[in-house]
N, C-alpha and C. Protein backbone atom coordinates (compact mmCIF):
# COMPACT_ATOMS: atom_id res chain seq x y z
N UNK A 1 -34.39 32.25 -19.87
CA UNK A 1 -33.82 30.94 -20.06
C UNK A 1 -33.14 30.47 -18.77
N UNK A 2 -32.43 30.98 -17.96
CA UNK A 2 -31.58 30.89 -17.11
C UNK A 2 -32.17 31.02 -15.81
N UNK A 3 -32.37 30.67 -14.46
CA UNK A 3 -32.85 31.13 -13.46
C UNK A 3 -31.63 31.43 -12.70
N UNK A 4 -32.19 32.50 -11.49
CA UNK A 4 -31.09 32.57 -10.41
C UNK A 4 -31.52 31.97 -9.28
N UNK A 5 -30.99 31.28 -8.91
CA UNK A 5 -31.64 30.46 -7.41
C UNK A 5 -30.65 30.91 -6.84
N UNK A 6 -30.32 32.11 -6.66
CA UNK A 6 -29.51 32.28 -5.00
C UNK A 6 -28.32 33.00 -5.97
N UNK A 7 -27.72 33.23 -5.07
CA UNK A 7 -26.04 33.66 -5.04
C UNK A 7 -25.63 33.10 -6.11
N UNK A 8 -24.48 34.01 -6.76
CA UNK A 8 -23.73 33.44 -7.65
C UNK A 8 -24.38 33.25 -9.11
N UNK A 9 -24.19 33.03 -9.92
CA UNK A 9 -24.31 33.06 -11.40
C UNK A 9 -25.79 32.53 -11.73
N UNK A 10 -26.48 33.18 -12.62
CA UNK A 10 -27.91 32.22 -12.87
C UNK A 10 -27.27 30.81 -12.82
N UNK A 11 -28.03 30.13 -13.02
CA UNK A 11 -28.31 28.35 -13.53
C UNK A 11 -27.04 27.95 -12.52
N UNK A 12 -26.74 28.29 -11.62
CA UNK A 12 -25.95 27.51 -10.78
C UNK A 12 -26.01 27.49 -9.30
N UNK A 13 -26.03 26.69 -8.39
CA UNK A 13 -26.22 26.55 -7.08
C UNK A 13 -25.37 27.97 -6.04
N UNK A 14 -24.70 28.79 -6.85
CA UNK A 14 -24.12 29.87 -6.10
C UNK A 14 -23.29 29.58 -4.91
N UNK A 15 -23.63 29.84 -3.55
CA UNK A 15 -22.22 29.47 -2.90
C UNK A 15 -22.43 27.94 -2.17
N UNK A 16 -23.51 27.52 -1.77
CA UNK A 16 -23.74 25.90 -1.78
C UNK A 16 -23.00 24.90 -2.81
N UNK A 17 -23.12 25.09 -3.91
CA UNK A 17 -22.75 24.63 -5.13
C UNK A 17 -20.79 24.34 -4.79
N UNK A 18 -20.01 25.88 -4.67
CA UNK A 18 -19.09 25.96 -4.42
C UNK A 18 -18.96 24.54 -2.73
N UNK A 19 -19.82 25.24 -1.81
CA UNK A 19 -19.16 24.47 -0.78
C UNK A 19 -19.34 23.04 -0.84
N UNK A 20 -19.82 22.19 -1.78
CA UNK A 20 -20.44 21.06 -2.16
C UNK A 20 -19.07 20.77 -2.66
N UNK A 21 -18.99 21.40 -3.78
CA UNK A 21 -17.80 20.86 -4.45
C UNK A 21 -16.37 20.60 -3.72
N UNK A 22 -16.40 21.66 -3.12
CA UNK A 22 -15.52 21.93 -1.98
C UNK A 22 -15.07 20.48 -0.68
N UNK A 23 -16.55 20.00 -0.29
CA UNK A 23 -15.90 18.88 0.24
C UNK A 23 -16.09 17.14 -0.57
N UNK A 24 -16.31 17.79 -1.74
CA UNK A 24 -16.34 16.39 -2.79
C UNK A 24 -14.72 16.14 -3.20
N UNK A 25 -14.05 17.27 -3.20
CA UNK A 25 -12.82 17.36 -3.78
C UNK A 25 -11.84 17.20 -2.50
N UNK A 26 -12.05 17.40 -1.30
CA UNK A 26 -11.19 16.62 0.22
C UNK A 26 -11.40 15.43 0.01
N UNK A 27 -12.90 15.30 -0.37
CA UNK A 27 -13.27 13.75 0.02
C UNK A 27 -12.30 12.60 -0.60
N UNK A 28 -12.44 13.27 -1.91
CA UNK A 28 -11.12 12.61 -3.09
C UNK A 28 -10.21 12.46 -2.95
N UNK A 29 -9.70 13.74 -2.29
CA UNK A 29 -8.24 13.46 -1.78
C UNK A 29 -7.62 12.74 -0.56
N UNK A 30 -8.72 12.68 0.09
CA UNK A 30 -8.27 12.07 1.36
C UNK A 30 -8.59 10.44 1.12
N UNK A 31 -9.20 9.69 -0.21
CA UNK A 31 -9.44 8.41 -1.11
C UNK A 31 -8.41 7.68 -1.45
N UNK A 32 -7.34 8.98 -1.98
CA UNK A 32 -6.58 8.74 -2.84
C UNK A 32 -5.56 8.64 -1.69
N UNK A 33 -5.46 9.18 -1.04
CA UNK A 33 -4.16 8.74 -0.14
C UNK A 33 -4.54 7.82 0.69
N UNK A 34 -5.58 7.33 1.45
CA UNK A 34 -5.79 6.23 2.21
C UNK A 34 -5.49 5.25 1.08
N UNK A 35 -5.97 5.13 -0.48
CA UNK A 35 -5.69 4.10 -1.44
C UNK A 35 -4.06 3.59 -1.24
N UNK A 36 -3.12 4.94 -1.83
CA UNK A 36 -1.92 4.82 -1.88
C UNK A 36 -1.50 4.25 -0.51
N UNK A 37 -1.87 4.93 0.52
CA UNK A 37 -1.48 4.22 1.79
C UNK A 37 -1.74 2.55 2.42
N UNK A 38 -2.64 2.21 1.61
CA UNK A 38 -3.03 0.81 1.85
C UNK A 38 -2.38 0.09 0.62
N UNK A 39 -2.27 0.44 -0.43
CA UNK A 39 -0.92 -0.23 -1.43
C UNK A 39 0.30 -0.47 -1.19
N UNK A 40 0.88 0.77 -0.36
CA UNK A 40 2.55 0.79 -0.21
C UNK A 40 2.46 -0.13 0.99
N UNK A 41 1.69 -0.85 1.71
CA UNK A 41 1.61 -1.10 2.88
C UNK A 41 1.72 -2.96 2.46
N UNK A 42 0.78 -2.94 2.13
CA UNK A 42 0.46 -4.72 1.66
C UNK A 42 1.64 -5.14 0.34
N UNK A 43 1.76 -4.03 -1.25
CA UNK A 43 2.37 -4.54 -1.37
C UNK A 43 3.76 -4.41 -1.35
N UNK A 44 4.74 -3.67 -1.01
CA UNK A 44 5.85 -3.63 -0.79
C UNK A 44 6.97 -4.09 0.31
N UNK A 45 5.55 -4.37 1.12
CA UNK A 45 6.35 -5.04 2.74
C UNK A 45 6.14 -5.99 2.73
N UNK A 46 6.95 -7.24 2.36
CA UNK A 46 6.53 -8.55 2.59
C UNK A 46 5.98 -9.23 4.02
N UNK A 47 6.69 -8.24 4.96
CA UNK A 47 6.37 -8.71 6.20
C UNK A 47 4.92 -8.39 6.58
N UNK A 48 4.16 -7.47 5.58
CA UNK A 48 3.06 -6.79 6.51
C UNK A 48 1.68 -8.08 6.15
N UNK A 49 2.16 -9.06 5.24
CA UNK A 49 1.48 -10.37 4.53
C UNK A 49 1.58 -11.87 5.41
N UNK A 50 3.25 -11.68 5.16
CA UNK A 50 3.72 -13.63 5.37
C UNK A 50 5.34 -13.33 5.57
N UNK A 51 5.42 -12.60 7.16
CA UNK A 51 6.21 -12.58 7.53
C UNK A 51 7.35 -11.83 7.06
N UNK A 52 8.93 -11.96 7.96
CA UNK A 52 9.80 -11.20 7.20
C UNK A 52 10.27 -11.76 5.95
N UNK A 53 10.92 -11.24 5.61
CA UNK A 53 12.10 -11.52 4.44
C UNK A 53 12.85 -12.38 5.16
N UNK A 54 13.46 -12.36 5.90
CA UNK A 54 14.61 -13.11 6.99
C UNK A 54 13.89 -14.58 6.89
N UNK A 55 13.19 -14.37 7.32
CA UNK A 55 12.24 -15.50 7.91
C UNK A 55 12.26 -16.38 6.64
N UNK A 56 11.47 -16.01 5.62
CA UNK A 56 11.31 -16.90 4.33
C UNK A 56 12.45 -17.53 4.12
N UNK A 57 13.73 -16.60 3.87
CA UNK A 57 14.98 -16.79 3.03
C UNK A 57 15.38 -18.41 4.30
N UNK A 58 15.25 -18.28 5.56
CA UNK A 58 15.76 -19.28 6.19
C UNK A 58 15.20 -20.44 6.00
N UNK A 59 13.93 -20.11 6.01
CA UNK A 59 12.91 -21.72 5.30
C UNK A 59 13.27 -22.23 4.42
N UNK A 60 13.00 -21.62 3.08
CA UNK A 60 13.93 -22.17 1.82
C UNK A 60 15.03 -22.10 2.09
N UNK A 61 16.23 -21.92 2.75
CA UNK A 61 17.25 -22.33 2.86
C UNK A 61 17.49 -23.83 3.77
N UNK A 62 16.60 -23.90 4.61
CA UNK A 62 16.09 -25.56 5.67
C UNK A 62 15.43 -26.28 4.53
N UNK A 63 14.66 -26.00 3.92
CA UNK A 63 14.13 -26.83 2.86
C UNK A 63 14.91 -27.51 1.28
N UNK A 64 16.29 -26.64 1.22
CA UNK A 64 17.05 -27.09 0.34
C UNK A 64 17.86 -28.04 0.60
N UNK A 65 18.64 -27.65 2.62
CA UNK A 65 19.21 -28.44 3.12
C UNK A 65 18.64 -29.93 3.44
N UNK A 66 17.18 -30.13 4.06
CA UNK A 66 16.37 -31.00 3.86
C UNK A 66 16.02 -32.27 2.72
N UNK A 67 16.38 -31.29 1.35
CA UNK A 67 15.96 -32.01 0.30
C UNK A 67 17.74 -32.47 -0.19
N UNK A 68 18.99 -32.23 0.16
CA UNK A 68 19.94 -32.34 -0.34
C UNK A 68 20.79 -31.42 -1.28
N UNK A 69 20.01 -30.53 -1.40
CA UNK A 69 20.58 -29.64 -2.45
C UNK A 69 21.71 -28.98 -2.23
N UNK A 70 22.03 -28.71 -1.32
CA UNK A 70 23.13 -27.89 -0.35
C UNK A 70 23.91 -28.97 0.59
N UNK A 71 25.21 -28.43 0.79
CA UNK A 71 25.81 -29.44 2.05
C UNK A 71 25.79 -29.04 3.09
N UNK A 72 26.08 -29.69 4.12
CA UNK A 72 26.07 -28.54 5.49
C UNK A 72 27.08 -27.06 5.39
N UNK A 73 28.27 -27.49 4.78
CA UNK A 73 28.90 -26.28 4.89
C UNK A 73 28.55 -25.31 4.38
N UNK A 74 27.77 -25.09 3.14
CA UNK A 74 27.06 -24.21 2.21
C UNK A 74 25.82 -23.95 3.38
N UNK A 75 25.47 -24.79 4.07
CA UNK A 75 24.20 -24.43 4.68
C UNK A 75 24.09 -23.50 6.58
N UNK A 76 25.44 -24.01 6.71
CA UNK A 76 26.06 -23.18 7.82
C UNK A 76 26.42 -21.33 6.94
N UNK A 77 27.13 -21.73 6.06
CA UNK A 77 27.64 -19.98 5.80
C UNK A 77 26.58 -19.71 4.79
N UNK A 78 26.10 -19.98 4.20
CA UNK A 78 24.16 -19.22 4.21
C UNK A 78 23.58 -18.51 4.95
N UNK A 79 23.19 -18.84 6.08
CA UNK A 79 22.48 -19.08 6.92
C UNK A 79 23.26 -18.03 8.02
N UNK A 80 24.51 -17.93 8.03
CA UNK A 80 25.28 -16.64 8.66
C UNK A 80 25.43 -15.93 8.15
N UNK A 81 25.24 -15.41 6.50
CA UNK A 81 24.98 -14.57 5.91
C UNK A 81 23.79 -13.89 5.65
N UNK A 82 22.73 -14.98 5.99
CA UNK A 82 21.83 -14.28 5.96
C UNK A 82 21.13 -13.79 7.22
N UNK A 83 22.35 -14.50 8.51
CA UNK A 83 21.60 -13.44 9.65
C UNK A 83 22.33 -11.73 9.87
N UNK A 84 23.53 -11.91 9.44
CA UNK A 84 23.97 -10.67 9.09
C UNK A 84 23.38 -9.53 8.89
């Protein structure tokens, strides 16, 4: 029922088989961390997209002052708080 083709157990590729598997399972792993590494990258860093954080917060803060929403004085100590 069973053949031996080589090394290792009938009905199985013997030590090929092993070294096959062997770099199917690096291959995976080294997938899975370039994956994770390209996730933590795009999404957790806003900057690595559309700039800093700094940057945004000052726009919408020019754009509130712009539209009236804020007075200058609110828009002066903002704006030094958020270069802080």
């Amino acid at each position: 029922m069973w053949e031996n083709w080589g090394w290792g157990m009938p009905g199985y590729f013997g030590w090929g088989g092993m070294v096959l598997g062997l770099f199917v399972l690096i291959g995976l792993v080294v997938a899975v961390i370039a994956g994770v590494r390209s996730f933590l990258r795009t999404e957790h860093h806003p900057s690595a997209t559309s700039g800093s954080h700094e940057e945004n917060a000052l726009e919408v803060l020019k754009k509130r002052y712009a539209r009236g929403e804020i007075s200058r004085e609110e828009y002066l100590r903002i704006r030094e708080d958020l270069r802080d």
